[in-house]
N, C-alpha and C. Protein backbone atom coordinates (compact mmCIF):
# COMPACT_ATOMS: atom_id res chain seq x y z
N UNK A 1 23.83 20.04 13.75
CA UNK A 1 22.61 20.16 12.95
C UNK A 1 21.73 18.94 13.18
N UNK A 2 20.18 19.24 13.68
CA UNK A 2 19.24 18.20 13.60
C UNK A 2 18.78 17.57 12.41
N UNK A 3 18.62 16.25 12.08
CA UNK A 3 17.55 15.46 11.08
C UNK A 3 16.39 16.34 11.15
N UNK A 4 15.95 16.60 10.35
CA UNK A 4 14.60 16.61 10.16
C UNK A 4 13.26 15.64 11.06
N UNK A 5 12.56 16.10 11.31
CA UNK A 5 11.61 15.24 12.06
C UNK A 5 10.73 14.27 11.00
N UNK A 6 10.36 13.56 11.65
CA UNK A 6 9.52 12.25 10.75
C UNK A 6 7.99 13.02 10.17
N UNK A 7 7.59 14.23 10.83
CA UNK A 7 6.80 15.29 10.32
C UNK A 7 6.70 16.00 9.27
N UNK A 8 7.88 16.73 9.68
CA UNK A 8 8.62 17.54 8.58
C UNK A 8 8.95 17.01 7.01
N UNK A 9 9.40 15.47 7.14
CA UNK A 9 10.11 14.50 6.49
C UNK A 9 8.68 13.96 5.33
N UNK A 10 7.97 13.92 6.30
CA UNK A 10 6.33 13.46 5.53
C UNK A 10 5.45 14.78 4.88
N UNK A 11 5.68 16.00 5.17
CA UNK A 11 5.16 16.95 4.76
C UNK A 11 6.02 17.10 3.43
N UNK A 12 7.25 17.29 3.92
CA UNK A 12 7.98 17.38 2.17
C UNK A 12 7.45 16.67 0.67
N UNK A 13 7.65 15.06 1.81
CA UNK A 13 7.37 13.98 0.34
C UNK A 13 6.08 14.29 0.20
N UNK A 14 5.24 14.72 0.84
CA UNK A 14 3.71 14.89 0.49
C UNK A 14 3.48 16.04 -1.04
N UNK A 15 4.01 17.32 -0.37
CA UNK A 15 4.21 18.66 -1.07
C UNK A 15 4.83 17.38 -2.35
N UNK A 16 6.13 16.92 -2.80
CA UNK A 16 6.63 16.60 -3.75
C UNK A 16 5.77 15.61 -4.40
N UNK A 17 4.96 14.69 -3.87
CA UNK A 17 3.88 13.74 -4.55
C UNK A 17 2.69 14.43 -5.12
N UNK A 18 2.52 15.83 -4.23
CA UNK A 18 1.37 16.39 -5.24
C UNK A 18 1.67 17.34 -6.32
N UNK A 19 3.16 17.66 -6.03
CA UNK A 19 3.96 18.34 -7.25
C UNK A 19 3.56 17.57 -9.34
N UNK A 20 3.37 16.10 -8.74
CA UNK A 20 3.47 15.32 -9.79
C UNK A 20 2.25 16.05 -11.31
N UNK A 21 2.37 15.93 -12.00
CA UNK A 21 1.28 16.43 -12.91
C UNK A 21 0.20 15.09 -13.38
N UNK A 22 -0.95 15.35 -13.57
CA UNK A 22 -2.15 14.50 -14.14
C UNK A 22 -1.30 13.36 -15.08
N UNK A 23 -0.66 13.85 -16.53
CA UNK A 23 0.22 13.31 -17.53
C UNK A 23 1.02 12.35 -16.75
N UNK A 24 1.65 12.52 -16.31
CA UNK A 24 2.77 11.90 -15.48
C UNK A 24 2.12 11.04 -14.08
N UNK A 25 1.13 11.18 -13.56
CA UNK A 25 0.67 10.10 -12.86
C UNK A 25 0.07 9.21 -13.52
N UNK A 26 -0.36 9.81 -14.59
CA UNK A 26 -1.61 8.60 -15.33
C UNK A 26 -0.09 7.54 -16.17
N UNK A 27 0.87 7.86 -16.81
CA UNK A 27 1.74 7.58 -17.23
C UNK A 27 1.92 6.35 -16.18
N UNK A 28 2.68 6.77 -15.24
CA UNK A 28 2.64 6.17 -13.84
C UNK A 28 1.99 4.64 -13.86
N UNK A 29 0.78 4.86 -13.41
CA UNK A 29 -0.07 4.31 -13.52
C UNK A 29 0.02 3.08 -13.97
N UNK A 30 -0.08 3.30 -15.56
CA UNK A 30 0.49 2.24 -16.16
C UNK A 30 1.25 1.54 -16.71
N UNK A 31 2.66 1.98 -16.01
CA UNK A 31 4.06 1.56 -16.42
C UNK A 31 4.21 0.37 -15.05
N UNK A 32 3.61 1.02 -13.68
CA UNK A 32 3.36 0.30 -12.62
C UNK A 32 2.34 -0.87 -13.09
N UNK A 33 1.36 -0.92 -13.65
CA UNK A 33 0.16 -1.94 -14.04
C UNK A 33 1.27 -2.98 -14.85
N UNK A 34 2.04 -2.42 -15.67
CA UNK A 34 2.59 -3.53 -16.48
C UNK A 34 3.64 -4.26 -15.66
N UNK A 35 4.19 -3.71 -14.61
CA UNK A 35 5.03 -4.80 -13.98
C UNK A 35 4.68 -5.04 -13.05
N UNK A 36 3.52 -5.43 -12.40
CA UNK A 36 2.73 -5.69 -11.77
C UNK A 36 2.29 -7.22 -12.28
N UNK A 37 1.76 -7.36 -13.71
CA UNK A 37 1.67 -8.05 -14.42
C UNK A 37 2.60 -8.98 -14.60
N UNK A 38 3.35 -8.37 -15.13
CA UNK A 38 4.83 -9.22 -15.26
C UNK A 38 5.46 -10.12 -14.29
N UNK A 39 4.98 -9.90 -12.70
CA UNK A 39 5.04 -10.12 -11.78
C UNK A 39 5.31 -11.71 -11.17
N UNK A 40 4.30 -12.21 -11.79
CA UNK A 40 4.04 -13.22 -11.70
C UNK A 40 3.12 -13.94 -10.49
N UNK A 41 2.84 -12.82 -9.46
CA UNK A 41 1.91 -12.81 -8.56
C UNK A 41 0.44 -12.70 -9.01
N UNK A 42 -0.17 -12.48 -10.19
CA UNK A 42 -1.52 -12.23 -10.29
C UNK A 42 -1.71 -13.26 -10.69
N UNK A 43 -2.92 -14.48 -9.79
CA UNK A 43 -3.45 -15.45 -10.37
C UNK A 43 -4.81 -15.85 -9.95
N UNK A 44 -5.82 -16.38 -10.65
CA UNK A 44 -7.19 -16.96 -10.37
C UNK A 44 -7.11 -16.95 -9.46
N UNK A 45 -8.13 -16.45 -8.28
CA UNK A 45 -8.17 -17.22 -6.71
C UNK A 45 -7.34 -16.65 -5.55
N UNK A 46 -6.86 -15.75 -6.24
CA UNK A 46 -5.74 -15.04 -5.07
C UNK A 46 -6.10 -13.75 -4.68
N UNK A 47 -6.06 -13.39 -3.62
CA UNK A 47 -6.70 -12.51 -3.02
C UNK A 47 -5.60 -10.61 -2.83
N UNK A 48 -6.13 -10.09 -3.67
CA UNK A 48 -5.00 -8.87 -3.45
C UNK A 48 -6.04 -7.74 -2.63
N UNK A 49 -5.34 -7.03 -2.27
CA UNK A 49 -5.74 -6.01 -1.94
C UNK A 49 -5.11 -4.61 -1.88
N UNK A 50 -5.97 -3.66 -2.79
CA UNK A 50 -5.26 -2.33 -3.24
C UNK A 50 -5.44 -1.36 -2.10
N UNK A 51 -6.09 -0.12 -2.95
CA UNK A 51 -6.76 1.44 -2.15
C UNK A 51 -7.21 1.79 -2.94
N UNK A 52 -8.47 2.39 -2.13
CA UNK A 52 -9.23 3.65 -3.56
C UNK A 52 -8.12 4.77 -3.17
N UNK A 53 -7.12 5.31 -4.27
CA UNK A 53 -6.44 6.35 -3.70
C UNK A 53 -7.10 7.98 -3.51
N UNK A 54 -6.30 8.62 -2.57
CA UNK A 54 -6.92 10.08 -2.48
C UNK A 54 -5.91 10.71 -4.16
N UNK A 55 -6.51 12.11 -4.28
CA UNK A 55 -6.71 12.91 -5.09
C UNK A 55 -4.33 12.95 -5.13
N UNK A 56 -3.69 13.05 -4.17
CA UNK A 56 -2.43 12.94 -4.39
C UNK A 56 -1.56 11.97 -4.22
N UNK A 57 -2.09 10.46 -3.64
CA UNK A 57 -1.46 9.27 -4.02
C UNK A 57 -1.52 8.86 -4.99
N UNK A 58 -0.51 7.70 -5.14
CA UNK A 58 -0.37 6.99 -6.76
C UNK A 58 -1.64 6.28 -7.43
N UNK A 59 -2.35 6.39 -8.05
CA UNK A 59 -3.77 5.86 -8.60
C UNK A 59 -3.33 4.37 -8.83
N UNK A 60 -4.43 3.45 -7.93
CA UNK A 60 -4.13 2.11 -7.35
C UNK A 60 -5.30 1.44 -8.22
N UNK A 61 -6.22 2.15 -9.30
CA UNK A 61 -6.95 1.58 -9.75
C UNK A 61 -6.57 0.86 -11.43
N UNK A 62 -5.59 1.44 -12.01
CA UNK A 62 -5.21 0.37 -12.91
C UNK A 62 -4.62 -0.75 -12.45
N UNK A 63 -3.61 -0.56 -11.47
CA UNK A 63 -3.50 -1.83 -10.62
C UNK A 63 -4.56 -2.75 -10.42
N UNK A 64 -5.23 -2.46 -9.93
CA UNK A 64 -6.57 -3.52 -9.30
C UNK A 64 -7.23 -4.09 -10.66
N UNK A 65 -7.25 -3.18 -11.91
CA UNK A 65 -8.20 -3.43 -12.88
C UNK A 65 -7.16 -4.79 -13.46
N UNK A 66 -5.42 -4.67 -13.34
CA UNK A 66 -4.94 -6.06 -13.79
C UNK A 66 -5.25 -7.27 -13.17
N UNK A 67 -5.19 -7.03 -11.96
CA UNK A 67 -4.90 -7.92 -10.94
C UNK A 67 -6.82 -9.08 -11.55
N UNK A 68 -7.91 -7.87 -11.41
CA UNK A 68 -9.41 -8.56 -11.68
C UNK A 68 -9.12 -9.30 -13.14
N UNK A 69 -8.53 -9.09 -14.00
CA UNK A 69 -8.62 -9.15 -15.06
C UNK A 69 -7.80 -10.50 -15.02
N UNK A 70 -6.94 -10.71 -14.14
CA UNK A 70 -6.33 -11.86 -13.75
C UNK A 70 -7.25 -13.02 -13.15
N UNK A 71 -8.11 -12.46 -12.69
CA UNK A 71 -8.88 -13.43 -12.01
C UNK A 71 -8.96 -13.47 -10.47
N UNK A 72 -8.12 -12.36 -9.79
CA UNK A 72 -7.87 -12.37 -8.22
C UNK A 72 -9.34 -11.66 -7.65
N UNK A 73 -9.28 -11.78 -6.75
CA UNK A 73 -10.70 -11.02 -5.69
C UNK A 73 -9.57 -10.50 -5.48
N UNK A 74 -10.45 -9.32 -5.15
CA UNK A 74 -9.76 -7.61 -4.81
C UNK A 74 -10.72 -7.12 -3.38
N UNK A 75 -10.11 -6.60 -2.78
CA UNK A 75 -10.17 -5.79 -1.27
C UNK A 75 -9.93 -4.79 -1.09
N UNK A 76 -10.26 -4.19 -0.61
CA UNK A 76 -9.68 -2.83 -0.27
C UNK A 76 -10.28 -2.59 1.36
N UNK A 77 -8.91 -1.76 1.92
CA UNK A 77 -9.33 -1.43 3.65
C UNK A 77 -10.48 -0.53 3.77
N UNK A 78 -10.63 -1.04 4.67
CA UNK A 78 -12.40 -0.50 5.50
C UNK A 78 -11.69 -0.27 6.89
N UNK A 79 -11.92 0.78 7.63
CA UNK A 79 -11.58 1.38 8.93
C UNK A 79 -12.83 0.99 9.74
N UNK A 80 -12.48 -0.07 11.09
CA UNK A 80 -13.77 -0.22 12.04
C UNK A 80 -13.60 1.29 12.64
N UNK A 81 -14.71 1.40 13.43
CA UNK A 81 -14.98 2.25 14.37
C UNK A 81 -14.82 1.84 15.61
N UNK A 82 -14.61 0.75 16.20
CA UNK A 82 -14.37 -0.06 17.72
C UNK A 82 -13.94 -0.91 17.65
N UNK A 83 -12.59 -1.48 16.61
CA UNK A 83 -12.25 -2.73 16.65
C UNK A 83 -10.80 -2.42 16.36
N UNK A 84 -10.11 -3.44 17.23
CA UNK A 84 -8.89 -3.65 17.08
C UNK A 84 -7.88 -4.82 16.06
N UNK A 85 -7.34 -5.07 15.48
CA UNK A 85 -6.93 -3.88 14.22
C UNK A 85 -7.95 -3.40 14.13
N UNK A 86 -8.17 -1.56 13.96
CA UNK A 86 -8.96 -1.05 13.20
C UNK A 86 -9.30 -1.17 11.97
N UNK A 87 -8.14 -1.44 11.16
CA UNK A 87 -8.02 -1.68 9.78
C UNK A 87 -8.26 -3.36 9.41
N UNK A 88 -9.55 -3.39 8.56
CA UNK A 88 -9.67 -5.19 8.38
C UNK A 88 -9.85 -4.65 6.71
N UNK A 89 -9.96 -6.12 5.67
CA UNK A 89 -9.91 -5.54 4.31
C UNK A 89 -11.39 -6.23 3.70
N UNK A 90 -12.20 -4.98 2.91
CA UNK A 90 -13.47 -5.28 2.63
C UNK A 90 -13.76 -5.78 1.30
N UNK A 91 -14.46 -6.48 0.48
CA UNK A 91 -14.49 -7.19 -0.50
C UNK A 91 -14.85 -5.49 -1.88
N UNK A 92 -14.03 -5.66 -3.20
CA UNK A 92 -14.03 -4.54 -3.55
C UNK A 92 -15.32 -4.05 -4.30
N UNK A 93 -16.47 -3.71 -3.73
CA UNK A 93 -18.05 -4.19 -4.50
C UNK A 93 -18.36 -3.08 -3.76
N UNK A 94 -19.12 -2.10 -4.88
CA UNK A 94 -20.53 -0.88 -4.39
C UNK A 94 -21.39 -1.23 -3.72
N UNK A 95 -22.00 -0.39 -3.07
CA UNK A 95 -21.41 0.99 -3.21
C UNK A 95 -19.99 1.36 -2.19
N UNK A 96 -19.65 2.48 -2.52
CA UNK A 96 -18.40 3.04 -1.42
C UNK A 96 -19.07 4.14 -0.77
N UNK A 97 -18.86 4.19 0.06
CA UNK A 97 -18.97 5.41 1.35
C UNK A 97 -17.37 6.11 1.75
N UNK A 98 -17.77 7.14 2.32
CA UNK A 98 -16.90 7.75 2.79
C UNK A 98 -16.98 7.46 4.33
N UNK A 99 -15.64 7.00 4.72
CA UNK A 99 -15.59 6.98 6.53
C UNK A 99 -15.34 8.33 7.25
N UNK A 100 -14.89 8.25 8.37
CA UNK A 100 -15.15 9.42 9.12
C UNK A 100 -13.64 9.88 9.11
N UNK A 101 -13.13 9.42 8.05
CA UNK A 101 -11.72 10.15 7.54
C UNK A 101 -11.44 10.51 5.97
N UNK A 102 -12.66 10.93 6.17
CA UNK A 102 -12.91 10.97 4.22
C UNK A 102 -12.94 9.91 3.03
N UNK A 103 -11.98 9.29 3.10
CA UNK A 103 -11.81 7.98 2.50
C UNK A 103 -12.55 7.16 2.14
N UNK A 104 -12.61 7.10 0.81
CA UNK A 104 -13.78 5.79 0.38
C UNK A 104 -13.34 4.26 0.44
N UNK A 105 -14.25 4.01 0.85
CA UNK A 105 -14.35 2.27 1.43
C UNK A 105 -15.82 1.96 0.71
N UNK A 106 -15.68 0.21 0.97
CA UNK A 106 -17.04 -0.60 0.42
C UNK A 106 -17.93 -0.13 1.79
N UNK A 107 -19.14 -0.25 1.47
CA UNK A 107 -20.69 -0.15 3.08
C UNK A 107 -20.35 -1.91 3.17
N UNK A 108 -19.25 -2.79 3.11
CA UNK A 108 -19.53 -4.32 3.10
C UNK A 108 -19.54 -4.61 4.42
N UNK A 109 -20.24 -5.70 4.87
CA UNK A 109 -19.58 -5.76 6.35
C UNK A 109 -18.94 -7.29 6.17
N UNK A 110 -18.80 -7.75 5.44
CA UNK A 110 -17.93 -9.10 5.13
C UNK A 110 -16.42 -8.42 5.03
N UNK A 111 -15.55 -8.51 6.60
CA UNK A 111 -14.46 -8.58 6.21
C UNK A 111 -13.13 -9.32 6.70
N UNK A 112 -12.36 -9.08 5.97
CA UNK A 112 -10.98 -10.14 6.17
C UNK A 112 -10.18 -9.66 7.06
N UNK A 113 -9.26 -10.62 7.56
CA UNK A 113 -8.00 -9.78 8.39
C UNK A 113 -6.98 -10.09 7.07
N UNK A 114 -5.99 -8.85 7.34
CA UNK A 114 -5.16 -9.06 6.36
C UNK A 114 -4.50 -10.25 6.15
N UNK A 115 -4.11 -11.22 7.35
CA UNK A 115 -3.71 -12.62 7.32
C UNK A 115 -4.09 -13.50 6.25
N UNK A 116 -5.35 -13.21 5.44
CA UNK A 116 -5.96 -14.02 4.66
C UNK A 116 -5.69 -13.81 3.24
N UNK A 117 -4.83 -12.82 3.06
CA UNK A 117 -4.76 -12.04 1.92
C UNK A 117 -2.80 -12.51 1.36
N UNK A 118 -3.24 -12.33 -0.23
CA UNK A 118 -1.78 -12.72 -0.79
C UNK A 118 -0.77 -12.11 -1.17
N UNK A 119 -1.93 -10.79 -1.51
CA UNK A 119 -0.24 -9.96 -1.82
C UNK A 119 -1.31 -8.64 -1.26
N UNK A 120 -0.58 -7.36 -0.95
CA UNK A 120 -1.40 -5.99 -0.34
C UNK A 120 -0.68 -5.11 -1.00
N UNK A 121 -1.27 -4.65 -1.13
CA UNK A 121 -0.69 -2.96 -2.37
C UNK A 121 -0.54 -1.88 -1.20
N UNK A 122 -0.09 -1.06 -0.65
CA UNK A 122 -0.07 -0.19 0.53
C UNK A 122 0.76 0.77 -0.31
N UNK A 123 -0.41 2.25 0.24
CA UNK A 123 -0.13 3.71 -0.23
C UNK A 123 1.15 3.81 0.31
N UNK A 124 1.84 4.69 0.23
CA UNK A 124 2.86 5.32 1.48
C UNK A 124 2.85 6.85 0.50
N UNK A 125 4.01 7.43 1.91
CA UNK A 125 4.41 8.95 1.74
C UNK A 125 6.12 8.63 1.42
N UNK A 126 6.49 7.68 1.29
CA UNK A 126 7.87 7.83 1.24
C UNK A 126 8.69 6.16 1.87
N UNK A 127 9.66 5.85 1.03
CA UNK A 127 10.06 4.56 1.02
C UNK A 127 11.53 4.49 1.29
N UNK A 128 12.50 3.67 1.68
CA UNK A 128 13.53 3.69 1.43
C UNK A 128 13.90 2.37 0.75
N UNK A 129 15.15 2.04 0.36
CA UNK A 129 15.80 0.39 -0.16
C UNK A 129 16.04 -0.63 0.97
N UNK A 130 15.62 -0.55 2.40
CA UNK A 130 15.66 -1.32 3.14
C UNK A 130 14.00 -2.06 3.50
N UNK A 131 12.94 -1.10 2.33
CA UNK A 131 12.07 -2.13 2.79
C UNK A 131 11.07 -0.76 3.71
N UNK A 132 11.49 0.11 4.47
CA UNK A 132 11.04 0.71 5.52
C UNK A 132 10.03 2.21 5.10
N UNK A 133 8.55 2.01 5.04
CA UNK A 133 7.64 2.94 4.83
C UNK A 133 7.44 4.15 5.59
N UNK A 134 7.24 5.41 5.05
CA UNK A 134 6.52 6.63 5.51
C UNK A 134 4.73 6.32 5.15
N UNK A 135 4.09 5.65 6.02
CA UNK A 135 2.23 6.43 5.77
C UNK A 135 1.88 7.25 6.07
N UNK A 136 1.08 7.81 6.15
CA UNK A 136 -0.02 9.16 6.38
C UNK A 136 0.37 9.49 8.09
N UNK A 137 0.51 8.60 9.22
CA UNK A 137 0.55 8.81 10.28
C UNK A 137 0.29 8.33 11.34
N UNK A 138 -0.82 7.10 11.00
CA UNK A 138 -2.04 7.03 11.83
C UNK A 138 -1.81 5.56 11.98
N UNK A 139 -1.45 4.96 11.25
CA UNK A 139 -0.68 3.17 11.98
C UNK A 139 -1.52 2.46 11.58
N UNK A 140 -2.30 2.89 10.84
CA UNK A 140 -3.39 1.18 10.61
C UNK A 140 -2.44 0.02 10.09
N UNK A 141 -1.78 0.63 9.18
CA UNK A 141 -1.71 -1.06 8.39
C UNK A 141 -0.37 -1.09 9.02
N UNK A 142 0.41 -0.58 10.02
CA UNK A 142 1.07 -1.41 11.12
C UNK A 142 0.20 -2.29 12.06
N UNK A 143 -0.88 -1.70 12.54
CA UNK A 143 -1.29 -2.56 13.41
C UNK A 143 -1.82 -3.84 12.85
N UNK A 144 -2.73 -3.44 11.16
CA UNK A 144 -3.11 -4.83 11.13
C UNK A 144 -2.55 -5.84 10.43
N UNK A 145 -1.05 -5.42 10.36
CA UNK A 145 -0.18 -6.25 9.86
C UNK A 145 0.90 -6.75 10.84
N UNK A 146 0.81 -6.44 12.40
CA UNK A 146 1.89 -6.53 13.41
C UNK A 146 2.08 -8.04 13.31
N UNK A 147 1.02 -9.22 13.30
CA UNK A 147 1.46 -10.45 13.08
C UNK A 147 2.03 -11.04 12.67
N UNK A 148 2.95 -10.43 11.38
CA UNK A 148 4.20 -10.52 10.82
C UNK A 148 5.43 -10.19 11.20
N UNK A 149 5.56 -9.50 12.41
CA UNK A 149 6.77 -9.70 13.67
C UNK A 149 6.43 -10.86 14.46
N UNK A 150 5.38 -11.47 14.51
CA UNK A 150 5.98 -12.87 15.01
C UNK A 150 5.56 -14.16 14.32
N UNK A 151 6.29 -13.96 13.46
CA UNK A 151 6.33 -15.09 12.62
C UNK A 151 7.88 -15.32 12.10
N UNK A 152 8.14 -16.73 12.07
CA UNK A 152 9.68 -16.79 12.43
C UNK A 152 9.60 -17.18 10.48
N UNK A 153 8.74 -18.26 9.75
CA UNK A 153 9.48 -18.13 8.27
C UNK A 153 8.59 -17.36 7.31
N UNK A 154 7.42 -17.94 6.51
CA UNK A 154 6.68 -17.23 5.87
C UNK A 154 5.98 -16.04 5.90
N UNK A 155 6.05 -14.72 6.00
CA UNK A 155 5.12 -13.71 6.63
C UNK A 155 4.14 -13.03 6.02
N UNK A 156 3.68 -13.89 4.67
CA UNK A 156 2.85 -13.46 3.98
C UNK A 156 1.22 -12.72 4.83
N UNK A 157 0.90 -11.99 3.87
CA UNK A 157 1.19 -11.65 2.80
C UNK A 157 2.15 -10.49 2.01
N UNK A 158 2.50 -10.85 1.00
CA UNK A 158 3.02 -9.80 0.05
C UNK A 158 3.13 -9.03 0.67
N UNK A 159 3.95 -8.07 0.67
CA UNK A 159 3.44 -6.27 1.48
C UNK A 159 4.62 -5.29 0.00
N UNK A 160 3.99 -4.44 -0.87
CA UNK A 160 3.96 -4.11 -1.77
C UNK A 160 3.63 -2.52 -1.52
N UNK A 161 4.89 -1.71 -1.32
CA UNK A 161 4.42 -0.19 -1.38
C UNK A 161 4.29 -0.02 -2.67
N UNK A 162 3.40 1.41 -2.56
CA UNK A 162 3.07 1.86 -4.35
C UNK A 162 3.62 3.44 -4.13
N UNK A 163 4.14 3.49 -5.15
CA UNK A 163 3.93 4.83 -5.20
C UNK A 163 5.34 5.22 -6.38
N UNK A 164 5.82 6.99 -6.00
CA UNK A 164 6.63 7.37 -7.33
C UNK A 164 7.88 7.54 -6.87
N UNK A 165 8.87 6.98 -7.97
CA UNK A 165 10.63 7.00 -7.34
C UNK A 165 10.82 8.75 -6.58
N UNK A 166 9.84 9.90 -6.76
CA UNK A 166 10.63 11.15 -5.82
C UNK A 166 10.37 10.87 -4.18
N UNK A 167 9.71 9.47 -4.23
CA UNK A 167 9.36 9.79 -2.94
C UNK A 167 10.23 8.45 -1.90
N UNK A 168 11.31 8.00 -2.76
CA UNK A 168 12.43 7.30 -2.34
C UNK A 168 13.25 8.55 -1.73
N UNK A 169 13.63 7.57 -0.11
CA UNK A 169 14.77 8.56 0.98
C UNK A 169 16.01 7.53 0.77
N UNK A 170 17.08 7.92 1.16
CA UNK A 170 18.39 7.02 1.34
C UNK A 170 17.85 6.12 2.93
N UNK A 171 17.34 6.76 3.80
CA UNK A 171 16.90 6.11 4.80
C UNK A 171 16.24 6.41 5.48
N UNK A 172 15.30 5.46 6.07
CA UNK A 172 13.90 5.97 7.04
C UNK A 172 14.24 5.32 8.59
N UNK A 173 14.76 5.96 9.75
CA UNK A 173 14.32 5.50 10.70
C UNK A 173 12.85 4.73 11.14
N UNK A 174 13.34 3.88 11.80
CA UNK A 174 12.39 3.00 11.84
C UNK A 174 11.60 2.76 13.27
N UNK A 175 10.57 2.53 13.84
CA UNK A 175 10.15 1.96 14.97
C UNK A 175 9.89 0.38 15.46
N UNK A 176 9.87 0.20 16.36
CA UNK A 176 9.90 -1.18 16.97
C UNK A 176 8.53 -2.20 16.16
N UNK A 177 7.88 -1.40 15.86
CA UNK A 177 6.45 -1.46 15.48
C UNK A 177 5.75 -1.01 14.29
N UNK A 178 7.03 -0.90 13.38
CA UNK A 178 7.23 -0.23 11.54
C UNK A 178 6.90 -1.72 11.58
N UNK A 179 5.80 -2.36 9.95
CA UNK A 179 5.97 -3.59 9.34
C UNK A 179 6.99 -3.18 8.07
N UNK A 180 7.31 -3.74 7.82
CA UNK A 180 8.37 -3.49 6.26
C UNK A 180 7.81 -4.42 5.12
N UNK A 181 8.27 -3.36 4.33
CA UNK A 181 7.60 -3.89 2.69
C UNK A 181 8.59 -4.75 2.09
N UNK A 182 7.81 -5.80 1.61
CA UNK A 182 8.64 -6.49 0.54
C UNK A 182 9.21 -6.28 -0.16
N UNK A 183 8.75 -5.33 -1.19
CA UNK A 183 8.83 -5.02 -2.44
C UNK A 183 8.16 -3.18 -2.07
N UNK A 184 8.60 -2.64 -3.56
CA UNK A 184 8.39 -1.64 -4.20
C UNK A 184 7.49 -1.29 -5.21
N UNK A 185 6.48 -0.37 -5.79
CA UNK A 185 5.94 -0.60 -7.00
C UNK A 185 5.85 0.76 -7.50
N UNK A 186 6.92 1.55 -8.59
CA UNK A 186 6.75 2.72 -9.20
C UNK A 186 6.75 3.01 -10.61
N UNK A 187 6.81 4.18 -10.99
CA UNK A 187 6.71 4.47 -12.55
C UNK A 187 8.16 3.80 -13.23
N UNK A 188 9.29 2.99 -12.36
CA UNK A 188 10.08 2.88 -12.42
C UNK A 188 10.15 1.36 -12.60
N UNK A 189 9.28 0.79 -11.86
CA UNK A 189 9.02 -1.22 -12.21
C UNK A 189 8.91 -1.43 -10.53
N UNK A 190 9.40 -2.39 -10.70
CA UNK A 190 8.73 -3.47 -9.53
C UNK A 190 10.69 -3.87 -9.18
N UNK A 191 10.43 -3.42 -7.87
CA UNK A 191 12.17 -3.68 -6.73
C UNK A 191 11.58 -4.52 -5.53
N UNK A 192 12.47 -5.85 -5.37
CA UNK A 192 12.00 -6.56 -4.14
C UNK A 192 13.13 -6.24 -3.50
N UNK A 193 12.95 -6.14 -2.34
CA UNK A 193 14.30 -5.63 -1.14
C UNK A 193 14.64 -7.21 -0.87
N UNK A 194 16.31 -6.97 -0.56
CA UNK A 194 17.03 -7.43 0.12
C UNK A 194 16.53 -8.59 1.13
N UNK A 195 16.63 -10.06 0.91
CA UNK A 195 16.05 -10.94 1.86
C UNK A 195 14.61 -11.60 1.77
N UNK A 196 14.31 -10.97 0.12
CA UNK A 196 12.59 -10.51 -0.11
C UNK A 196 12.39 -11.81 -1.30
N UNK A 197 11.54 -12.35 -1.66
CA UNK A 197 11.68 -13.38 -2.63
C UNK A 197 10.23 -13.03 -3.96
């Protein structure tokens, strides 16, 4: 008998993340906001960066509303059109546009490489306890986070999946070119993996 494909594997958790009801994400929401808080990562001057989420990811905006309320500048990814990383992170200020993948982003053209940033909130489709993400498909925030495979101690920043405990696997094969998450963030609290501080 075959595994399932990494396709197949992402279509499921997808179908099961939009299974979730309104009640129960908004719930979500802010059970994640409070240990977020608790965290001890939100401070004056520190630079986070969330997502405007789509209509079936985990809603990343009570998040962001602690983090401001903390005092951090907030970001959110902006997709270039000819630049490598494609993915750089834009300051979180109106208006938003939609890119040529639906997705709302700032019109800013002031932007960061993720290198500059302290902690990153990143959507996924599916997580395991080693740290190792399912995204959408398309590799941005591998690529614009690859600089953290070569870095031998500190590899900041933060790297912080969000999302809901159904969309925990026992294990995700991985690629040469997967970044791995620090930490965890669900309706469930805040889990730093193994090796993670």
């Amino acid at each position: 008998m075959t595994s399932p494909s990494r396709t197949d594997v992402r279509r499921a958790l997808r179908a099961a993340r939009r299974a979730i009801s309104p009640s129960s994400r908004r719930a979500a929401a802010r059970s994640a906001a409070r240990a977020l808080a608790a965290s001890g990562w939100l401070r004056p001057g520190r630079r986070l960066s969330g997502y405007v989420a789509t209509a079936e990811e985990f809603d990343c905006a009570p998040l962001m509303e602690i983090a401001r309320r903390h005092g951090m500048e907030l970001f959110v990814p902006q997709i270039a059109a000819r630049r490598l990383p494609a993915m750089r992170f834009a300051p979180l200020t109106p208006p938003l546009r939609r890119n040529r993948y639906g997705l709302l982003e700032p019109a800013a053209s002031r932007t960061l490489s993720a290198i500059w940033l302290d902690v990153v909130l990143l959507p996924l489709v599916g997580f395991d306890a080693k740290g190792a993400r399912i995204g959408m498909g398309a590799g941005f925030y591998d690529r614009a986070l690859a600089f953290r495979h070569r870095r031998s101690r500190w590899r900041g920043p933060r790297l912080i999946g969000v999302g809901f405990g159904v969309q925990q696997l026992e294990s995700i094969p991985t690629q040469p070119w997967d970044v791995r998450l620090d930490g965890v963030l669900t309706e469930q609290g805040l889990t730093i993996f193994p090796g993670e501080s």
